[in-house]
C-alpha atoms as a PDB file:
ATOM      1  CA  UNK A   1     -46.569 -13.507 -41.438  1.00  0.00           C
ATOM      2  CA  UNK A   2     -48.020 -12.961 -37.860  1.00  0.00           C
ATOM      3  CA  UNK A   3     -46.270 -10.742 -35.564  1.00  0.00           C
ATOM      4  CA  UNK A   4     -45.679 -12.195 -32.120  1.00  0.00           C
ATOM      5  CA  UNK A   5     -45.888  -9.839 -28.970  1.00  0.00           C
ATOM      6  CA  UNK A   6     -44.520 -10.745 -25.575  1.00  0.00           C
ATOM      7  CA  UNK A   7     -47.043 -10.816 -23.017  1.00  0.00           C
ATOM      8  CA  UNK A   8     -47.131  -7.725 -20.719  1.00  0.00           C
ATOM      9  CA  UNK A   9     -46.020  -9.487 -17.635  1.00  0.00           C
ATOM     10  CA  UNK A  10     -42.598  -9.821 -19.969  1.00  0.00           C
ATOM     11  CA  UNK A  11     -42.083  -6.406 -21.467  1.00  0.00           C
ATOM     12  CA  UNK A  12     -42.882  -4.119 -18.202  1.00  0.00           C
ATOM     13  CA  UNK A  13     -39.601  -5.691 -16.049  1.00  0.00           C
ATOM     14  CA  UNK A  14     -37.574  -4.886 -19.822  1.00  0.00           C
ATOM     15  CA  UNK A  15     -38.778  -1.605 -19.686  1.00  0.00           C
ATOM     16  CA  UNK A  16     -38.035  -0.928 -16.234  1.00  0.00           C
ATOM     17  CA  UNK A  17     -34.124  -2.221 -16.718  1.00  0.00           C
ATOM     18  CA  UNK A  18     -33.802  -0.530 -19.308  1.00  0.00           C
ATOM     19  CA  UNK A  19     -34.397   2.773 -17.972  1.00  0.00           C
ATOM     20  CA  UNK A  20     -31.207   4.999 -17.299  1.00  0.00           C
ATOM     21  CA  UNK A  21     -32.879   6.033 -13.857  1.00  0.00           C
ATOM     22  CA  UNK A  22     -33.155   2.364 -12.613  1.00  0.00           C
ATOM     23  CA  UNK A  23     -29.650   1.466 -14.431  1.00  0.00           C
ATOM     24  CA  UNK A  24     -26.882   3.901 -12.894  1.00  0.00           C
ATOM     25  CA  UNK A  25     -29.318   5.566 -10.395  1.00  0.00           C
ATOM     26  CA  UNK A  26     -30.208   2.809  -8.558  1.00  0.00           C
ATOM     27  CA  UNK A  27     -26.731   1.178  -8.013  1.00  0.00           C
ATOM     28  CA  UNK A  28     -25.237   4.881  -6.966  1.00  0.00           C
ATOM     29  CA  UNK A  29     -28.440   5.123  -4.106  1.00  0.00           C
ATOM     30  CA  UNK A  30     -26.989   1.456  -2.859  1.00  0.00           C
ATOM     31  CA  UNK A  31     -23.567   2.450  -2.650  1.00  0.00           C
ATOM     32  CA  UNK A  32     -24.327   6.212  -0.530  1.00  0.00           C
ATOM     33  CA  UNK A  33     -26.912   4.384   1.690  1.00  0.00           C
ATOM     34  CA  UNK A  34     -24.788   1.227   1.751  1.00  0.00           C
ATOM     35  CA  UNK A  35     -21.552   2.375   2.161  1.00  0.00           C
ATOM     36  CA  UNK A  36     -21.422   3.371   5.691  1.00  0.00           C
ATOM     37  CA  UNK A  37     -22.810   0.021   6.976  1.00  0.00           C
ATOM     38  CA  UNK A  38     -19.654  -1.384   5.111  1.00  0.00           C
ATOM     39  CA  UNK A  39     -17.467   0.694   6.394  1.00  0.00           C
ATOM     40  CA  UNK A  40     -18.452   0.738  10.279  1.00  0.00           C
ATOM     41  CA  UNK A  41     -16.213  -2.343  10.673  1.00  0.00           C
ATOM     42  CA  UNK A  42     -12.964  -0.689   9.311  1.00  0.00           C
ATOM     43  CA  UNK A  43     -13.894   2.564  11.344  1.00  0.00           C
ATOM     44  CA  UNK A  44     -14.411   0.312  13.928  1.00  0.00           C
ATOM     45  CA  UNK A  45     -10.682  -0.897  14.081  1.00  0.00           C
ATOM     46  CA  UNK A  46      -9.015   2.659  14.602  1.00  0.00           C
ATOM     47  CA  UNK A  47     -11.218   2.648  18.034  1.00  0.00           C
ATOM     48  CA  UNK A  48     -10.559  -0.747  18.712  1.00  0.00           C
ATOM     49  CA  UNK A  49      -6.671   0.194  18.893  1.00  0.00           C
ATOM     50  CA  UNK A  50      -6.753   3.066  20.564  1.00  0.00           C
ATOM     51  CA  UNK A  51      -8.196   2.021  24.111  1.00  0.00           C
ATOM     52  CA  UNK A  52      -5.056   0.097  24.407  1.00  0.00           C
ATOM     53  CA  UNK A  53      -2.863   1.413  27.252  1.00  0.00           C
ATOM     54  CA  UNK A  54       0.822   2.552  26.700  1.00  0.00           C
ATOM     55  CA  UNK A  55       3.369   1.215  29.123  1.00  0.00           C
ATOM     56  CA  UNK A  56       4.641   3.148  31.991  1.00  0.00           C
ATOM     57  CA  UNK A  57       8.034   3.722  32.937  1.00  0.00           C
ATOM     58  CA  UNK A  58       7.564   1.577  35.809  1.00  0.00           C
ATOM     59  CA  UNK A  59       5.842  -1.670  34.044  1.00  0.00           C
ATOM     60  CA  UNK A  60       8.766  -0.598  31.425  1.00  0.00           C
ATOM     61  CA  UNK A  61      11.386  -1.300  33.821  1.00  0.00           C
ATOM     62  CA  UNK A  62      10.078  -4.367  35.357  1.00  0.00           C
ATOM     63  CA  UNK A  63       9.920  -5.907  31.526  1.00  0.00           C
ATOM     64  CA  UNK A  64      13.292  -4.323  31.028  1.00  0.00           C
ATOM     65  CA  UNK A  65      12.839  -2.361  27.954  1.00  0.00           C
ATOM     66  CA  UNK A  66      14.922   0.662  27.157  1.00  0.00           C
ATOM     67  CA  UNK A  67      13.041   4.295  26.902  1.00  0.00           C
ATOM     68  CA  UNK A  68      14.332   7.211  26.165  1.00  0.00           C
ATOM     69  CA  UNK A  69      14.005   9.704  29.006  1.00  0.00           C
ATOM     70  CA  UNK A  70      11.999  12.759  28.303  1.00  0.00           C
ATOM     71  CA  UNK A  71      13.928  15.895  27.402  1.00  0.00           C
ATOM     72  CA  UNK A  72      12.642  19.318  26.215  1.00  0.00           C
ATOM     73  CA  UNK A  73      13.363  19.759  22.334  1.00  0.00           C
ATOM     74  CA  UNK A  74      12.827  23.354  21.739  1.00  0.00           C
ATOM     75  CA  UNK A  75      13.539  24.813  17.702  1.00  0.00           C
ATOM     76  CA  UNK A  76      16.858  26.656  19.280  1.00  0.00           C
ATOM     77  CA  UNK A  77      18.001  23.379  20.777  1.00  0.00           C
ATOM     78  CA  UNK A  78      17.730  21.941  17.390  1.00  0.00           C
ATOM     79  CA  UNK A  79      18.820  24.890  15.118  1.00  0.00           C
ATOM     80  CA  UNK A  80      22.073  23.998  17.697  1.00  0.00           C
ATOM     81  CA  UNK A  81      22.695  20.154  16.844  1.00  0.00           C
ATOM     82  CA  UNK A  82      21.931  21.544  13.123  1.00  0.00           C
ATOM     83  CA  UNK A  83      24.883  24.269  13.616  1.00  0.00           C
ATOM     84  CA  UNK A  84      27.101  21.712  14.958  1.00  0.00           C
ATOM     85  CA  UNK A  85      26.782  19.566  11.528  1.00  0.00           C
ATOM     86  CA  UNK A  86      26.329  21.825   8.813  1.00  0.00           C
ATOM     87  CA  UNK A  87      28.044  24.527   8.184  1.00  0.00           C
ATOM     88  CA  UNK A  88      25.566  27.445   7.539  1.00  0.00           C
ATOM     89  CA  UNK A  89      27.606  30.363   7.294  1.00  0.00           C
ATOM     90  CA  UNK A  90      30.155  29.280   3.948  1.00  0.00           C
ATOM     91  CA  UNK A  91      27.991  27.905   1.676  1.00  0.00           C
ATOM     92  CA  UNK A  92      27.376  28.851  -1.969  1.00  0.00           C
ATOM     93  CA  UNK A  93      24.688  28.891  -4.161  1.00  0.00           C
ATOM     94  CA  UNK A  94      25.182  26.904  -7.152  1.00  0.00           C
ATOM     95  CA  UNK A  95      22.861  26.475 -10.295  1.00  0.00           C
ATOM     96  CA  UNK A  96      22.148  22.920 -11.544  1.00  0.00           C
ATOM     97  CA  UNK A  97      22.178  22.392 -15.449  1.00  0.00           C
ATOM     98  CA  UNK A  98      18.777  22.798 -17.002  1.00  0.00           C
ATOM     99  CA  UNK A  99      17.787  20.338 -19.966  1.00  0.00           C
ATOM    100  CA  UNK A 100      16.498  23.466 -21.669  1.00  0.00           C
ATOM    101  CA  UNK A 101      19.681  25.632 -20.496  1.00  0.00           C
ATOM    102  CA  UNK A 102      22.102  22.823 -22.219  1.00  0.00           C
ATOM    103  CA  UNK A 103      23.942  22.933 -25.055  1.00  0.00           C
ATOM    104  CA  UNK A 104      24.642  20.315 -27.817  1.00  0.00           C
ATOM    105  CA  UNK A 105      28.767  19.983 -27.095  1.00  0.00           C
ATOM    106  CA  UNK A 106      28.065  18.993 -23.077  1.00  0.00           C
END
């Protein structure tokens, strides 16, 4: 029986896809040299959107749209409305039920 070989033009491209270098190196080089080309257009999009101007109080008023006037919030001013709801002073620790802390009658 006579043994067939491929001709060399053939087996060198085999060879070369075959190889672990050209297989999972290769693809990885595309996608960290290719990636940022991709992704200029979504980058793109958060600089598109922020050159746009916010409305004034005056073009707000002509369109009549209701803004809220600018006040000072300071952390005691706050603390305050919190005070006001909740009453900090009486209140009382209490211990939920752990699953390992249960026992088998509860």
């Amino acid at each position: 029986m006579e043994r067939t070989t491929l001709p060399y033009r053939i087996t060198t491209p085999m060879k070369i896809f075959s190889n672990k270098t050209f297989k999972y190196g290769l693809p990885f080089m595309i996608l960290v040299v290719g990636a940022p080309f991709g992704l200029t257009e979504f980058t793109s999009l958060r600089y598109r959107f922020r050159s746009q101007q916010s409305v004034s109080r005056e073009e707000a008023e002509l369109l009549t749209l209701d803004m809220k006037k600018p006040g000072k919030v300071t952390l005691e001013s706050e603390y305050e409305k919190l005070k006001k709801d909740i009453d900090i002073d009486k209140w009382e620790n209490k211990r939920l039920p752990r699953p390992w802390n249960e026992t088998e009658d509860t």
